[in-house]
Structures are given as C-alpha cells and as structure tokens.
Protein backbone atom coordinates (compact mmCIF):
# COMPACT_ATOMS: atom_id res chain seq x y z
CA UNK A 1 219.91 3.27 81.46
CA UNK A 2 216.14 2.77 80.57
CA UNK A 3 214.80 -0.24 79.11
CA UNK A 4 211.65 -0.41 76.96
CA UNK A 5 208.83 -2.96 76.96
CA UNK A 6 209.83 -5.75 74.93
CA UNK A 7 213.89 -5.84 75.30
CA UNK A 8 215.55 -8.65 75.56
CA UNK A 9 218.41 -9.44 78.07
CA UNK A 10 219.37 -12.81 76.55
CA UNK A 11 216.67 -15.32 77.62
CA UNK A 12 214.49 -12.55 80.02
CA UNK A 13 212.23 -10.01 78.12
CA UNK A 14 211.61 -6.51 80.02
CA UNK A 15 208.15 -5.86 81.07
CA UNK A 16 207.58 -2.76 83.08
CA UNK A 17 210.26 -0.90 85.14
CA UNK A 18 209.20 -0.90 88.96
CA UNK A 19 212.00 0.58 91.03
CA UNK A 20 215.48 2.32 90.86
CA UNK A 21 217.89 3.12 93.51
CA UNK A 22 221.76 3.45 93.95
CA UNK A 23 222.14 0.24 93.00
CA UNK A 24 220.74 -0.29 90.07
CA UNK A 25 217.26 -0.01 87.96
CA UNK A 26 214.80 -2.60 88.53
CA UNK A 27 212.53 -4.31 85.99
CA UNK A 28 210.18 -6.80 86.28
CA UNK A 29 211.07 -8.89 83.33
CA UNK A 30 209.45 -12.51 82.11
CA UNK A 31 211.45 -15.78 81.80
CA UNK A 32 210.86 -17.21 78.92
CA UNK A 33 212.22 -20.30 79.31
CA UNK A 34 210.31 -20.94 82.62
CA UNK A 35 207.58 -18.40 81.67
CA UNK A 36 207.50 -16.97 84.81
CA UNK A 37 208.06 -13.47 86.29
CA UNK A 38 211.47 -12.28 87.75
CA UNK A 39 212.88 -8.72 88.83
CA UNK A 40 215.96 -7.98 86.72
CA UNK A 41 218.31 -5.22 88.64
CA UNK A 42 220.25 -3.28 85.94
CA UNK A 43 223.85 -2.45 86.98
CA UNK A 44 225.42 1.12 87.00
CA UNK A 45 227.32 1.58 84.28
CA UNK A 46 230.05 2.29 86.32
CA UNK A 47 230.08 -0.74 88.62
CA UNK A 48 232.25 -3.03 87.06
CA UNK A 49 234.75 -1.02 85.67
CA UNK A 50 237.91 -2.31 87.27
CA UNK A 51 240.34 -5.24 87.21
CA UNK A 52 238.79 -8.29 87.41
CA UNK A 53 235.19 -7.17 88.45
CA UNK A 54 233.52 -9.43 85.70
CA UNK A 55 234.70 -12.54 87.40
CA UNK A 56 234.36 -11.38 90.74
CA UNK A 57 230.53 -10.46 90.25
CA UNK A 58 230.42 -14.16 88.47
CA UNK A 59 231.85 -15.72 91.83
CA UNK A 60 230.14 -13.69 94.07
CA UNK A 61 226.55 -14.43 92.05
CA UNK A 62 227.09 -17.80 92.31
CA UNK A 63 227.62 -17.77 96.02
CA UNK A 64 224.52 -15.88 96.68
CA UNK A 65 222.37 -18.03 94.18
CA UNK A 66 223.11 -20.80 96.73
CA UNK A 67 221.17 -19.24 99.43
CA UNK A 68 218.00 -20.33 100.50
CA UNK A 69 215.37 -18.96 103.12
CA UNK A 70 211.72 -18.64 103.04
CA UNK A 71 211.99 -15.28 104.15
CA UNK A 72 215.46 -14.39 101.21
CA UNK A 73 214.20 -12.96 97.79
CA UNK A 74 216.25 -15.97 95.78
CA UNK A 75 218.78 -14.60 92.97
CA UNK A 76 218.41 -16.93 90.19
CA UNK A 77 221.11 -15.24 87.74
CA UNK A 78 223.52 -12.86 87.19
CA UNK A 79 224.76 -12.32 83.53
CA UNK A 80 225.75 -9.79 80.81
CA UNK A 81 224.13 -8.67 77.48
CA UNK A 82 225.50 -6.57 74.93
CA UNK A 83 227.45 -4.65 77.71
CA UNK A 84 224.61 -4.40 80.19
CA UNK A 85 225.35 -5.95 83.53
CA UNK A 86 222.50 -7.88 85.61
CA UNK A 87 220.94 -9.77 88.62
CA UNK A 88 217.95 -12.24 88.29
CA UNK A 89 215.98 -11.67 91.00
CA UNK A 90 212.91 -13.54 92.69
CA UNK A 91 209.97 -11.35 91.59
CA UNK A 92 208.16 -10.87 94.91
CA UNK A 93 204.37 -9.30 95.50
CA UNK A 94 203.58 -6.67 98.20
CA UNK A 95 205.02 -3.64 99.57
CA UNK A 96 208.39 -2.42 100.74
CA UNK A 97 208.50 -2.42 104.85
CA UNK A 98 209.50 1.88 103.84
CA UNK A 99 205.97 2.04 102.15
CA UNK A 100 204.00 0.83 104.76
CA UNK A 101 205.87 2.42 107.50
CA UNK A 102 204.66 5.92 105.71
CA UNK A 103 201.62 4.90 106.60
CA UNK A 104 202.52 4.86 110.25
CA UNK A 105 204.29 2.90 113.10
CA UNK A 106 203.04 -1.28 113.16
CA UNK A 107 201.43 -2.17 115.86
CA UNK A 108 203.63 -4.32 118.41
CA UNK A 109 202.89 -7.79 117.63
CA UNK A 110 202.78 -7.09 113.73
CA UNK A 111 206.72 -5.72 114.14
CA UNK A 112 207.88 -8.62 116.00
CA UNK A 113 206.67 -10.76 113.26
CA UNK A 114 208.27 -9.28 110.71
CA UNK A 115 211.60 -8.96 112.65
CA UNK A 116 211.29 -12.46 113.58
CA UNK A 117 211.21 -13.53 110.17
CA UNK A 118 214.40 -10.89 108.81
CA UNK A 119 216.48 -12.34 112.14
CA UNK A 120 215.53 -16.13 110.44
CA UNK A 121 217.00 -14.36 107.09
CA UNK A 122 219.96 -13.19 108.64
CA UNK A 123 220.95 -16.37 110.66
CA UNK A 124 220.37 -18.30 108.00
CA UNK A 125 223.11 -15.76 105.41
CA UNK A 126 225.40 -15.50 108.25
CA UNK A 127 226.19 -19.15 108.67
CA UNK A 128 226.99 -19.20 105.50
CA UNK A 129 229.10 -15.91 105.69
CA UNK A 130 227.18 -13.23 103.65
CA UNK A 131 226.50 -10.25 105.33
CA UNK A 132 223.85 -8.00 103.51
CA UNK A 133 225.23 -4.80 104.22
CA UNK A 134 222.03 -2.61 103.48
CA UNK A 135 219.41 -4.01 105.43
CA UNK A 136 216.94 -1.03 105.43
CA UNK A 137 212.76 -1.35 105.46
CA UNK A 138 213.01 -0.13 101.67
CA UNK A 139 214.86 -3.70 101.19
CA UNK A 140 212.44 -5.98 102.92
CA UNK A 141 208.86 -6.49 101.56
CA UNK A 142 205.69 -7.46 103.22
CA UNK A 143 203.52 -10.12 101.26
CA UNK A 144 200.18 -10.04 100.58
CA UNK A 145 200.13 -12.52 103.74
CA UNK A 146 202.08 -9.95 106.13
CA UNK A 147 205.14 -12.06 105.88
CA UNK A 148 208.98 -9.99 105.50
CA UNK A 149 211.15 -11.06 102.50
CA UNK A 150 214.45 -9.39 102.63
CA UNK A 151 215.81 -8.19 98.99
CA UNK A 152 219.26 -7.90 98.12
CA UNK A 153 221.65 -9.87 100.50
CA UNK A 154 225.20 -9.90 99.93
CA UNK A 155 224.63 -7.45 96.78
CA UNK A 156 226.36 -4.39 98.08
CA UNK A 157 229.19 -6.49 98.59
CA UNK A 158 229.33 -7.78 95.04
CA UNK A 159 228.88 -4.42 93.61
CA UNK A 160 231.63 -2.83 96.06
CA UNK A 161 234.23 -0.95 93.93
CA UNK A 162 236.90 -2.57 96.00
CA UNK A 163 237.53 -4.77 98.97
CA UNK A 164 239.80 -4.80 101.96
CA UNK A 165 240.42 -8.57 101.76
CA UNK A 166 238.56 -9.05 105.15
CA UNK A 167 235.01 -7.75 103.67
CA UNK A 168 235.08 -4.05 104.13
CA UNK A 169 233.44 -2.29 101.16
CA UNK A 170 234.80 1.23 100.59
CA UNK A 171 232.59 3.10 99.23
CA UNK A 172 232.02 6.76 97.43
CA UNK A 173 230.15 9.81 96.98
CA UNK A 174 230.37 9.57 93.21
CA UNK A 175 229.11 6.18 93.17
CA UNK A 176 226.57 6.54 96.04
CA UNK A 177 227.13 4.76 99.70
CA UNK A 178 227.58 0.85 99.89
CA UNK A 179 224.72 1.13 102.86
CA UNK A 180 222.08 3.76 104.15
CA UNK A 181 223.29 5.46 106.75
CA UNK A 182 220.82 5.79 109.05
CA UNK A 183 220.73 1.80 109.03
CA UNK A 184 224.68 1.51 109.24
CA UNK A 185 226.54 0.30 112.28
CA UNK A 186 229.05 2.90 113.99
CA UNK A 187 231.82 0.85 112.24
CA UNK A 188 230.28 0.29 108.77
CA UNK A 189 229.73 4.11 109.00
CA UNK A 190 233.47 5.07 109.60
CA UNK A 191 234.52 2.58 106.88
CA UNK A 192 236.20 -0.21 109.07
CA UNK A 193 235.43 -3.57 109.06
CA UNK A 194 232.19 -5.15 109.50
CA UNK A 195 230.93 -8.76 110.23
CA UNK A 196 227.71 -10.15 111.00
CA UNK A 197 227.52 -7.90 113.70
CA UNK A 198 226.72 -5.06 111.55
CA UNK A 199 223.39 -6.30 110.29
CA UNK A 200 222.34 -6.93 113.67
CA UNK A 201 222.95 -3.39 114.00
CA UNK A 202 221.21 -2.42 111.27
CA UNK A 203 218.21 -4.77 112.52
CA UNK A 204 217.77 -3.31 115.92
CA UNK A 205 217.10 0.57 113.85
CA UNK A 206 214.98 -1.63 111.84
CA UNK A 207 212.83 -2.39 114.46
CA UNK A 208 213.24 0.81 116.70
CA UNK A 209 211.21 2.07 113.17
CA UNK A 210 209.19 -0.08 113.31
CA UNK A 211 207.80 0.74 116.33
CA UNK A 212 208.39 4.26 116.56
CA UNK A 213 207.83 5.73 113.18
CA UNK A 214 211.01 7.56 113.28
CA UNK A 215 215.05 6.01 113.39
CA UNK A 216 216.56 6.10 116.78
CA UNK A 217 219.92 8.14 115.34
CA UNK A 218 219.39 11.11 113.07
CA UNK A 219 221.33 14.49 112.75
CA UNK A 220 221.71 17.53 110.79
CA UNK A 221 223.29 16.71 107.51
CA UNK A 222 225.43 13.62 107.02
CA UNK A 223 228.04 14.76 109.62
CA UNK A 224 225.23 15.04 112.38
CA UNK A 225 223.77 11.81 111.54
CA UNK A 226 227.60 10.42 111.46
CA UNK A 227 228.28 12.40 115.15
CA UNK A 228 224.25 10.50 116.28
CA UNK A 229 225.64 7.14 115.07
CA UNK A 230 228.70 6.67 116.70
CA UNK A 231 228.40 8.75 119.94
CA UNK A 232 224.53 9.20 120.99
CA UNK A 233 222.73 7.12 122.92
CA UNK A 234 219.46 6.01 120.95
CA UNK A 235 216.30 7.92 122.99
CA UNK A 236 214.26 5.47 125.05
C-alpha cells in the first residue's frame, strides 16, 4: 500500500514515506491533536487476516504502549482506518545502527556504548516479559547524540500469524520471516521456543558487527546460514 502526502489515518496526517520492510511501510505522519511528529508503520494487508487477530493486535498494542525506556522507541497507538491496519510510533532522528555500520566497523568504545544502552532496553522489556524478536542494527538507531534507540519491540510478536501458546511465532516464506536470520538464535531459527534468551543471542551478533564489520555466522544460501547458526563455532 502507498500513502500520499496529505492522507489521513483518523487523527494522524501522512507526511513523507521513510522506510519499508517485511513488516510494514513506514511513514512519518503529524499528530494533529498534539501537533507533533510520529512514524506510522502500515500493516501488510495480509497480517491480520485470521480469527481473532483484531483483538489480539488491540491487547498486544496496549501491552507494548506500557513500556518505557530511554533507550525504547515508545508506541503511542495502534488503530484501524477504513481497513488499513497501524502502529503509532515514536518518530526518532538519526540513522539506523545498519547505515552507519556500511560505513565501517565502530571503534571499540563507541560499540560498547551503544550495546550498553540496547542491553538497558532489553532488561528493561524482559522484566516485563516482551521479547523483541528482531533485534537487528537496521532496528536500532543512533541519535544525533550517538545514543541507540531500539525500534520495534515485541512487534513481530503481535504481527505473528499464529502462536504456540508459550510465545513461539511460526512464521512463513509467503509472509516473510518473524526475525532476520543472521540475528536469530539457533532455536528461534529452527522454530522452537524462544525466551529472553533469544535476544541476548541476537545481541551478542549485534555486537560481534559491531566490531567486526561482518556477522559472526553466515553461509551459502539460507540452508548454509541455518547449518552456521546452529552448528559453527563463531570465528574468534
């Protein structure tokens, strides 16, 4: 879907479109009640097409609208319009962590900032239970002042086409991974059952990235990078 300049989502008005992914188009939209700037994330089509997905994405907004971190991207909203599905998203300035890392590795000290500030994140979503599933450096974004903000938490989870009861997205092709797989843990990447654990996971690769310029498991083809994942050792 494609939004012009000037639609309106209910109370938010679409400005310009600045990112799309597998998740969703992103928009940076204005408030207009609050007159102030927000990122709107535009649903698949496809996303909430089963039995009681509308509620569940309700419930599931609502929980991650309660968490707060200096270092979380805050989701304000989630509604629907005229059949279009949506997140209201903090509308943060800077660069994705993916952008600068094109530019090179980070020199030591400026990488353990920035992971010191997405492990704050993820303590602070894991006492509360909400595992974010996709941490990656295209979801985290460096500030104008060098400080991370993590995007997205809990959001693959909400969008998951179904659920194992115990948290376990299952994902598919058609639909596009819950997850990057380079980033996942050995188990998120089979499909079992993942916990906290996983992001830690998915933090370390962050950081090996970070400081390398390259991820520590990679392969030939999704098999190979599947085989890297949950056999290899990482090179020192």
């Amino acid at each position: 879907m494609t939004l012009e300049t000037g639609t309106r989502l209910g109370p938010y008005e679409i400005l310009e479109r600045i990112g799309a992914g597998g998740m969703g188009v992103v928009y940076r939209a204005l408030d207009t009640r609050l007159r102030r700037d927000v990122a709107i994330k535009i649903l698949p089509s496809d996303t909430l097409g089963f039995e009681g997905a509308q509620l569940r994405f309700q419930r599931e907004g609502l929980a991650l609208a309660r968490l707060s971190h200096p270092n979380i991207a805050t989701l304000y909203d989630v509604g629907e319009w005229d059949g279009v599905s949506y997140l209201v998203m903090e509308c943060v300035a800077g660069r994705s962590l993916a952008a600068v890392l094109a530019e090179g590795p980070l020199a030591i000290d400026d990488a353990l900032t920035l992971a010191i500030e997405i492990a704050g994140a993820l303590a602070e979503a894991h006492e509360r239970r909400i595992v974010h599933r996709d941490l990656k450096p295209a979801n985290v974004i460096v500030t104008p002042k060098g400080h991370a903000k993590v995007l997205d938490f809990g959001i693959a989870k909400l969008l998951a086409a179904t659920d194992d009861g115990r948290g376990a997205s299952v994902a598919t092709e058609t639909r596009g991974a819950i997850g990057t797989l380079a980033y996942m843990s050995p188990e998120q990447a089979l499909g079992e059952p993942i916990d906290e654990r996983s992001d830690v996971w998915s933090l370390g690769v962050l950081l090996y990235e970070s400081l390398t310029g390259a991820v520590p498991f990679a392969g030939a083809g999704t098999l190979g990078t599947l085989q890297a994942i949950t056999t290899a050792p990482p090179p020192s």
